[in-house]
N, C-alpha and C. Protein backbone atom coordinates (compact mmCIF):
# COMPACT_ATOMS: atom_id res chain seq x y z
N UNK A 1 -80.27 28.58 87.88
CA UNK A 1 -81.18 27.48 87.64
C UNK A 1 -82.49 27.69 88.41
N UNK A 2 -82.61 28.31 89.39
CA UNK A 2 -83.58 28.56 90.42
C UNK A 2 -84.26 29.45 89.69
N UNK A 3 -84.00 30.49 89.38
CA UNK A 3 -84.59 31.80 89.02
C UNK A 3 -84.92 31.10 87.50
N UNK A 4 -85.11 29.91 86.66
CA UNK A 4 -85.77 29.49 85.53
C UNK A 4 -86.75 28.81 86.07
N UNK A 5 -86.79 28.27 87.32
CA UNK A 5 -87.46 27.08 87.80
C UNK A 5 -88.43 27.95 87.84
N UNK A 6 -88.13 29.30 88.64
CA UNK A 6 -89.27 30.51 89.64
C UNK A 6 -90.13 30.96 88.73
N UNK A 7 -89.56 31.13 86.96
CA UNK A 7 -90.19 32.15 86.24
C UNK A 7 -91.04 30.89 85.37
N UNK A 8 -90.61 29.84 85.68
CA UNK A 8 -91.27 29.07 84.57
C UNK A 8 -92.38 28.31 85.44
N UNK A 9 -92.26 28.34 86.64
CA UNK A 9 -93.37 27.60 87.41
C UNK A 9 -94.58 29.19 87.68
N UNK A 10 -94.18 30.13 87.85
CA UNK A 10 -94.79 31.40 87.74
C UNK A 10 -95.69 31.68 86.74
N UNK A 11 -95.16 31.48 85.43
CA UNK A 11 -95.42 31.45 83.81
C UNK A 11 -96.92 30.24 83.71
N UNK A 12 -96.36 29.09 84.46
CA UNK A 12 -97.76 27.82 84.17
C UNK A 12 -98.49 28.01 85.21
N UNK A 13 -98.79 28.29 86.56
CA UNK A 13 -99.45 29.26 87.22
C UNK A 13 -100.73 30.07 86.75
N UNK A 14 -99.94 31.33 86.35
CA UNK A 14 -100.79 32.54 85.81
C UNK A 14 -101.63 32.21 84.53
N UNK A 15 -100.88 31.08 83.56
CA UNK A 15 -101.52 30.75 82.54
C UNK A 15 -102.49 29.42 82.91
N UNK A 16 -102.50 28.87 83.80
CA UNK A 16 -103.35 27.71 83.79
C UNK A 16 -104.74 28.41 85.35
N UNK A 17 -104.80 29.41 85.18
CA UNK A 17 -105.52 30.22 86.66
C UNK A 17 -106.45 29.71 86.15
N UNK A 18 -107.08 30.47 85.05
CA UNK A 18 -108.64 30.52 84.39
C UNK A 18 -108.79 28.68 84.12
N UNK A 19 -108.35 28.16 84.04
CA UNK A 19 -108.70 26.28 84.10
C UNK A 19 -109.65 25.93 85.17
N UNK A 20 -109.00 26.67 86.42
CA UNK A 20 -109.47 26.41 87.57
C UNK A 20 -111.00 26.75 87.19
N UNK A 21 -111.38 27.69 87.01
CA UNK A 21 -112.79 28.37 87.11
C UNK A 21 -113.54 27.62 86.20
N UNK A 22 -115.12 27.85 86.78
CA UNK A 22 -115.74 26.83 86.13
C UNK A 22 -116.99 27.37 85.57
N UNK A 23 -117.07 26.83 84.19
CA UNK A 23 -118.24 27.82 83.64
C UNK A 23 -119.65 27.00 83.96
N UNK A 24 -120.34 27.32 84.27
CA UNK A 24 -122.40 27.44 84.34
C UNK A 24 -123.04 27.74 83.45
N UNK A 25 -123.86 26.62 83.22
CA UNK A 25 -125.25 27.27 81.67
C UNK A 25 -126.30 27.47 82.65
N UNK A 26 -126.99 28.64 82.79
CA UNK A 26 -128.31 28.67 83.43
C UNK A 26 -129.21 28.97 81.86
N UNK A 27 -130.11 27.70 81.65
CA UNK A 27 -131.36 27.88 80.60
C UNK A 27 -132.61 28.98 81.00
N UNK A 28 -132.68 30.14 80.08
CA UNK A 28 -134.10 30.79 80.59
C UNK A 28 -135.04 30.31 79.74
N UNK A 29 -136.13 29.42 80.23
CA UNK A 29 -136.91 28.71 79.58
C UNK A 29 -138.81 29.04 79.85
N UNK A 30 -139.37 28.66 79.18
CA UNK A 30 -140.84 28.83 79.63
C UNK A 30 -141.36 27.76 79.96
N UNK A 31 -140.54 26.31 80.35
CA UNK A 31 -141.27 25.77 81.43
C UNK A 31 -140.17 24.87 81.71
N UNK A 32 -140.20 24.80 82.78
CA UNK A 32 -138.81 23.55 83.19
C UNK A 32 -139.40 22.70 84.21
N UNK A 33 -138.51 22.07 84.61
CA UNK A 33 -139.07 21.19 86.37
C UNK A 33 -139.63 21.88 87.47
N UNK A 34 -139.35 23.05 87.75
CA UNK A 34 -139.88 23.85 88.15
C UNK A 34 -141.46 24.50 88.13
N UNK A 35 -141.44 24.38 87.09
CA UNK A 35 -142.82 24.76 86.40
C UNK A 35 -143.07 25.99 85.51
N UNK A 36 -143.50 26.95 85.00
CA UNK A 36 -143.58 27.62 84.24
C UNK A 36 -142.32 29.23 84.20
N UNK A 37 -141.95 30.15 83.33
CA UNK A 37 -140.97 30.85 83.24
C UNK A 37 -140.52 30.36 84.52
N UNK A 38 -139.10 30.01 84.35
CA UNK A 38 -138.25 29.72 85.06
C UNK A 38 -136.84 29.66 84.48
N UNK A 39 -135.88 29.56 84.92
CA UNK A 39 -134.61 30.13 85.28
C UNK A 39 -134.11 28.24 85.45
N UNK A 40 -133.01 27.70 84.57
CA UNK A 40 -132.63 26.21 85.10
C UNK A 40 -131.12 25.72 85.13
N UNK A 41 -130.44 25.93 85.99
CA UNK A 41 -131.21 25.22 87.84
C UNK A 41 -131.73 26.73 88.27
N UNK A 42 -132.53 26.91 89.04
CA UNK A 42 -133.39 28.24 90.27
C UNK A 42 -132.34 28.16 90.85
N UNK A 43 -131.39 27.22 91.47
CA UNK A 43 -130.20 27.77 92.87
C UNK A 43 -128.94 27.39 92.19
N UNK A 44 -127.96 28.22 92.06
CA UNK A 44 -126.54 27.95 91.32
C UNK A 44 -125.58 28.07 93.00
N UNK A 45 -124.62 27.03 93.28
CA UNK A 45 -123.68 27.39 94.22
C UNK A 45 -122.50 27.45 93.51
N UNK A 46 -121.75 28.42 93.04
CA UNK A 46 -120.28 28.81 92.65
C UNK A 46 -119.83 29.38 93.44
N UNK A 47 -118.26 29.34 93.01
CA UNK A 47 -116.60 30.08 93.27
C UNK A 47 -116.62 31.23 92.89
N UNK A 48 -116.15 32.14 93.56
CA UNK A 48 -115.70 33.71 92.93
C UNK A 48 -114.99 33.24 91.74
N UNK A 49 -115.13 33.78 90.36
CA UNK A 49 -114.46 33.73 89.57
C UNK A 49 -114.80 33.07 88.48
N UNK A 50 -115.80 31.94 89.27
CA UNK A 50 -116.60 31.11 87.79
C UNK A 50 -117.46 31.68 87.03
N UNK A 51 -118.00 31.07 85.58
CA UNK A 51 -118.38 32.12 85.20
C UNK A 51 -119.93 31.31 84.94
N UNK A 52 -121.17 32.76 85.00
CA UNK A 52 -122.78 31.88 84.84
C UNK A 52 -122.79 32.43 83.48
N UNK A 53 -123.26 31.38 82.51
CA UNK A 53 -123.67 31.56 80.99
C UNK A 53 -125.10 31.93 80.79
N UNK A 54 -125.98 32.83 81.04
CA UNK A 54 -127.42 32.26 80.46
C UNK A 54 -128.18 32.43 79.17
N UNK A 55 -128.01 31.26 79.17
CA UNK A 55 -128.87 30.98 77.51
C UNK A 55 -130.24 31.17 77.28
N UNK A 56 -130.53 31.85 76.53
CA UNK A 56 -131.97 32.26 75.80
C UNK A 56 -132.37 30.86 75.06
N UNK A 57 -132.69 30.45 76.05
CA UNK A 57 -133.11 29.18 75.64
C UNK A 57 -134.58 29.18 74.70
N UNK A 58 -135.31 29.74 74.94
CA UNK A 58 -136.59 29.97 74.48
C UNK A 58 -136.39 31.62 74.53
N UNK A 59 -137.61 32.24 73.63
CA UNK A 59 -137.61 33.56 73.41
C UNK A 59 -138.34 34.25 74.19
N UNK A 60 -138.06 35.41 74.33
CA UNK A 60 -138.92 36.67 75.19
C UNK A 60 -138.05 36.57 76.76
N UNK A 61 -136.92 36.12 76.65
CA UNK A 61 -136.18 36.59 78.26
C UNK A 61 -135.24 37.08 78.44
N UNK A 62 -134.57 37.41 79.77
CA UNK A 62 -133.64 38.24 79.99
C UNK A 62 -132.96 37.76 81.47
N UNK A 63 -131.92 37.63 81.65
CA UNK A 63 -131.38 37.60 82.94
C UNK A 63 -131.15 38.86 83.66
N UNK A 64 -130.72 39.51 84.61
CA UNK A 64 -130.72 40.44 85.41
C UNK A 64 -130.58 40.62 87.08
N UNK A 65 -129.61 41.55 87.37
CA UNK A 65 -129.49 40.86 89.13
C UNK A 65 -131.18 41.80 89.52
N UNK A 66 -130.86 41.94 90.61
CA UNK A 66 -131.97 42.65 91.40
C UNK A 66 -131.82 43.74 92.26
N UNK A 67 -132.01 44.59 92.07
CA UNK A 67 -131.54 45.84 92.99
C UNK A 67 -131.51 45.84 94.49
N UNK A 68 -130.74 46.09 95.09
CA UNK A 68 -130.62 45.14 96.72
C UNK A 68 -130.74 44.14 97.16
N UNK A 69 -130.66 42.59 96.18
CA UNK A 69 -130.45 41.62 96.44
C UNK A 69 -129.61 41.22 95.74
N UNK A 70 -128.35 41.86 96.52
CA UNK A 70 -126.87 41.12 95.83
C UNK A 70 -125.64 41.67 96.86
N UNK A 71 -124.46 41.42 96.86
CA UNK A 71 -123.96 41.57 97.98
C UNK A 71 -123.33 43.42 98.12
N UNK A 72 -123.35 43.53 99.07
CA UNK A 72 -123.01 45.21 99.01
C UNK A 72 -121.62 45.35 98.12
N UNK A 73 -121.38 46.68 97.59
CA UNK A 73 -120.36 46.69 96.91
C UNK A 73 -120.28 45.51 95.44
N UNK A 74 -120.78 44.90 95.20
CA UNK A 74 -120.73 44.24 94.06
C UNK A 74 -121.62 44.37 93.02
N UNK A 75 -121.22 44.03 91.78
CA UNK A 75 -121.20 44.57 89.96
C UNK A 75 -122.44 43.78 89.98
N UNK A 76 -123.23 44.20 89.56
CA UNK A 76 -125.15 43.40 89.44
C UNK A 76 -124.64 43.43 87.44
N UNK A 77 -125.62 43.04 87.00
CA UNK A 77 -125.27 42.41 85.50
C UNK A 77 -126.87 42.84 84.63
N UNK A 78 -127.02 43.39 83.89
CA UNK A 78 -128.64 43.50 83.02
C UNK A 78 -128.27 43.05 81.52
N UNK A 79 -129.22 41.42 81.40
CA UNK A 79 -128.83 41.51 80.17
C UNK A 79 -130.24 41.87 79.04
N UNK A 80 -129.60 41.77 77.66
CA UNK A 80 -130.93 42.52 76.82
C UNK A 80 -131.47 40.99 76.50
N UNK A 81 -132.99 41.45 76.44
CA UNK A 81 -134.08 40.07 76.20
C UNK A 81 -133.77 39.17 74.89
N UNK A 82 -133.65 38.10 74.64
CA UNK A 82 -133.45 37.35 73.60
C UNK A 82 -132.24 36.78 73.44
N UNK A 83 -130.96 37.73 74.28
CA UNK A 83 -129.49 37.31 74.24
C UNK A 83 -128.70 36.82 75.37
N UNK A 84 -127.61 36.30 75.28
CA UNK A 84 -126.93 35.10 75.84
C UNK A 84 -126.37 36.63 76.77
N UNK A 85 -125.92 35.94 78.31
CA UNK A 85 -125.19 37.34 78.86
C UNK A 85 -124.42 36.35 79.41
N UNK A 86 -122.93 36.72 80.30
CA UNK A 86 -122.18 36.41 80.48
C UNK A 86 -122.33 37.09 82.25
N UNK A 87 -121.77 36.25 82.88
CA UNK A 87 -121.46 37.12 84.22
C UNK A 87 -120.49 36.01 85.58
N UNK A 88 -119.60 37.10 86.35
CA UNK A 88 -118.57 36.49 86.38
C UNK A 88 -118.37 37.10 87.84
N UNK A 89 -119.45 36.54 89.16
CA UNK A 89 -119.08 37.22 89.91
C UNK A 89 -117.57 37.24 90.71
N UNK A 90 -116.98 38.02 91.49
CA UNK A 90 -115.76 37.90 92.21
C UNK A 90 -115.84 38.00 94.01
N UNK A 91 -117.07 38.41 93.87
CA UNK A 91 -117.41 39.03 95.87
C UNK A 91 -118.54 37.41 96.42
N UNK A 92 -117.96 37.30 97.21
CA UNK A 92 -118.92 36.39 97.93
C UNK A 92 -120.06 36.62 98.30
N UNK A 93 -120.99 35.97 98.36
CA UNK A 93 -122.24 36.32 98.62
C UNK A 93 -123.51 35.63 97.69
N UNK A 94 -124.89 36.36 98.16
CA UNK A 94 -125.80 35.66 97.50
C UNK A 94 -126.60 36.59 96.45
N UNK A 95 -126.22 36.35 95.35
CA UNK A 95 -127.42 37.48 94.15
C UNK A 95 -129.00 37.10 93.20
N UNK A 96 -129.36 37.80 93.78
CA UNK A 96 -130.79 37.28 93.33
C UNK A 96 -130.57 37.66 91.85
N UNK A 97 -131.37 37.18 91.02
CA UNK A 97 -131.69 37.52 89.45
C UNK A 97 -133.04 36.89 88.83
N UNK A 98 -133.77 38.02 88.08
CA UNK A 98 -134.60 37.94 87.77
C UNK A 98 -134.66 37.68 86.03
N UNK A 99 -136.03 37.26 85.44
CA UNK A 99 -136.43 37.83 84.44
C UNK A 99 -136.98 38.82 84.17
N UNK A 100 -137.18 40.19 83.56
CA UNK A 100 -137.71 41.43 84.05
C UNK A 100 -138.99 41.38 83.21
N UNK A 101 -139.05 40.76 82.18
CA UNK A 101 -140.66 40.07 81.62
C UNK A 101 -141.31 39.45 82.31
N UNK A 102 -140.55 38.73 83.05
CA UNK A 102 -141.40 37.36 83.66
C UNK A 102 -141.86 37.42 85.11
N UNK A 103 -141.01 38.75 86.04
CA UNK A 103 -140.52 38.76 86.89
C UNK A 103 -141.91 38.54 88.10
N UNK A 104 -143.04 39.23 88.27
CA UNK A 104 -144.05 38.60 89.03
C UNK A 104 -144.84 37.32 88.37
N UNK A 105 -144.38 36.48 87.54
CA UNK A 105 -144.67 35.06 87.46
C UNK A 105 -143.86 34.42 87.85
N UNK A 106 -142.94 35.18 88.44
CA UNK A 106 -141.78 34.61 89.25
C UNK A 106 -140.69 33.41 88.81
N UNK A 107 -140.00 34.08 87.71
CA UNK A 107 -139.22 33.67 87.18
C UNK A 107 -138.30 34.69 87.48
N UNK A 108 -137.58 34.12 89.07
CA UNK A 108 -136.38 34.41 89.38
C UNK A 108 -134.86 33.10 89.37
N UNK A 109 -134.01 33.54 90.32
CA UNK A 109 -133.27 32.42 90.58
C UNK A 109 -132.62 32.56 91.61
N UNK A 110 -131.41 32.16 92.25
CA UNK A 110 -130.48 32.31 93.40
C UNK A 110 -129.30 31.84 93.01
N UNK A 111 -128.37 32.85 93.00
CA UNK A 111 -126.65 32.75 92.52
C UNK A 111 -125.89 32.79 93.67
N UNK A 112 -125.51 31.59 94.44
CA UNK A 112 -125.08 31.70 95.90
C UNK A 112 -123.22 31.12 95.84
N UNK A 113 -122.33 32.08 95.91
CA UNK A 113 -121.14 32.69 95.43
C UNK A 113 -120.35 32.34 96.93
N UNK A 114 -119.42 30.96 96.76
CA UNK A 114 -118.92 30.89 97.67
C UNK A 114 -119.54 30.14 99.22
N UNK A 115 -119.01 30.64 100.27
CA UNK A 115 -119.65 30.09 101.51
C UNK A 115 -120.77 30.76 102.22
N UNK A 116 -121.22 31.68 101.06
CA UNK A 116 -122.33 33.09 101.76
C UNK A 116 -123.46 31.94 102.01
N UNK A 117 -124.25 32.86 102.78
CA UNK A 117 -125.54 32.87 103.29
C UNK A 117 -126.46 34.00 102.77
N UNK A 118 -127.57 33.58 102.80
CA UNK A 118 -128.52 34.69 102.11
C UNK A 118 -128.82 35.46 103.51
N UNK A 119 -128.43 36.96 103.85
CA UNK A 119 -128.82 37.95 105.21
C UNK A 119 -130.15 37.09 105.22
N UNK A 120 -130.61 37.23 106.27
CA UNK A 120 -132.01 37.33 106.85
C UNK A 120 -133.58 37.95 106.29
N UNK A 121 -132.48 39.67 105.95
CA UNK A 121 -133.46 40.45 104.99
C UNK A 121 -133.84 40.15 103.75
N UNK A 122 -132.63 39.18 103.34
CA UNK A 122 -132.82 38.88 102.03
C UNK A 122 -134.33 39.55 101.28
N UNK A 123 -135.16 38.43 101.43
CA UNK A 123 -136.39 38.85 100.64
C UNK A 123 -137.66 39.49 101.62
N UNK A 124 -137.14 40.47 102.21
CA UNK A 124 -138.02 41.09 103.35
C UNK A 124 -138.52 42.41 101.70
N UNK A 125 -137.13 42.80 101.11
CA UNK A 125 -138.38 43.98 100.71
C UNK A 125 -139.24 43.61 99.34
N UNK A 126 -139.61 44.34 98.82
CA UNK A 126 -140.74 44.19 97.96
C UNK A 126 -140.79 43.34 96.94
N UNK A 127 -141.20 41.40 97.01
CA UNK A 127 -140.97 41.02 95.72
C UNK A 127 -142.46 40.50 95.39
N UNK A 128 -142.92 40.27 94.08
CA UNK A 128 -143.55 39.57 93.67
C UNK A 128 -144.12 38.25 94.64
N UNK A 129 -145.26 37.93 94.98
CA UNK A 129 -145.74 36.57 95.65
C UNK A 129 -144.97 35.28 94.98
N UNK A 130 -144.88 35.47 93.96
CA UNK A 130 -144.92 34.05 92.81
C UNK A 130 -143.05 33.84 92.99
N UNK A 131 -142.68 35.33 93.03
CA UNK A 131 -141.23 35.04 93.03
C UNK A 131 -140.57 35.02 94.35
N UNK A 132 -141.51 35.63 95.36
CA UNK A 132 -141.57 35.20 96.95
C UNK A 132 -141.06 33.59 97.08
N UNK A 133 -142.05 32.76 96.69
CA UNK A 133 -142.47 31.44 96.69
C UNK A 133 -140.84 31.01 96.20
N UNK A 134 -140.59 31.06 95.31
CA UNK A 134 -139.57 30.51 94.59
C UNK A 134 -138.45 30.49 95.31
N UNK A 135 -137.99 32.75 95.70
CA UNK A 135 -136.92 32.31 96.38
C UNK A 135 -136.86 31.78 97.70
N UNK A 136 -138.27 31.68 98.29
CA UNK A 136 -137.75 30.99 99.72
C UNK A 136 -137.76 29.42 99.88
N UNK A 137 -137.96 28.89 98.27
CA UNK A 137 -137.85 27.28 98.35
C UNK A 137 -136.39 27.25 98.09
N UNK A 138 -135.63 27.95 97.02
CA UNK A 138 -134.27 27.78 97.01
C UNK A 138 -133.41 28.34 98.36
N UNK A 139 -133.88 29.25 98.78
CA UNK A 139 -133.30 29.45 99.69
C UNK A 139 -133.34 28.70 101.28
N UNK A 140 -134.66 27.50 101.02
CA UNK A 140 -134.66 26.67 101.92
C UNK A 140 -133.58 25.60 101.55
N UNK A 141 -132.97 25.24 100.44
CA UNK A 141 -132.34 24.13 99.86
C UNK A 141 -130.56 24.42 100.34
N UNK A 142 -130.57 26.02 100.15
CA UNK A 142 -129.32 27.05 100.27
C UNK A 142 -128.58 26.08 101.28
């Protein structure tokens, strides 16, 4: 009787995991509350495992992480301009993402994964002024 209890509480478990996780629409839009190309919400705080949707909300964009602003060892994501991408981080931490059209009008965002903190260096190396601005208001909110 035990060993039905084990396999059947095991069984609703493994099948009810993905419930837990929680999906995110980030809109890439050409003007939001924010103000012009922008990324909506600019600061996402998720769970390893949830998943960010971003919708081509308006045309001519693209989501994309950023090359050394994302956590060491972890899967960065490039999606193609006009289409919906999917991304599903699992490592804690903080990943920047850009628009790669938009990207010095500074239409970035901040994907902050868990209990991370953005390093220090975060945005020490080379970004855009406009997208400077942006991430150090979200990252003042962080």
């Amino acid at each position: 009787m035990f060993r039905i209890f084990a396999l059947s509480f095991l069984a609703l478990t493994t099948t009810m995991a993905p419930v837990w996780a929680e999906d995110h629409v980030v809109n890439m839009l050409n003007r939001g509350d924010d103000g012009i190309m922008v990324f909506e919400p600019g600061l996402l705080v998720i769970e390893p495992g949830d998943t960010v949707r971003f919708v081509a909300a308006e045309r001519g964009h693209n989501a994309e992480t950023i090359d050394g602003m994302i956590p060491e060892g972890a899967a960065g994501f490039a999606g193609r301009l006009n289409e919906e991408v999917m991304f599903s981080p699992d490592k804690e931490g903080v990943y920047a993402v850009k628009c790669k059209p938009h990207y010095a009008m500074g239409m970035v965002m901040i994907i902050a994964v868990g209990e991370a903190q953005a390093p220090e260096e975060f945005v020490a190396r080379r970004v855009p002024p406009r997208a400077r601005k942006r991430f150090e208001a979200y990252l003042d909110t962080l």
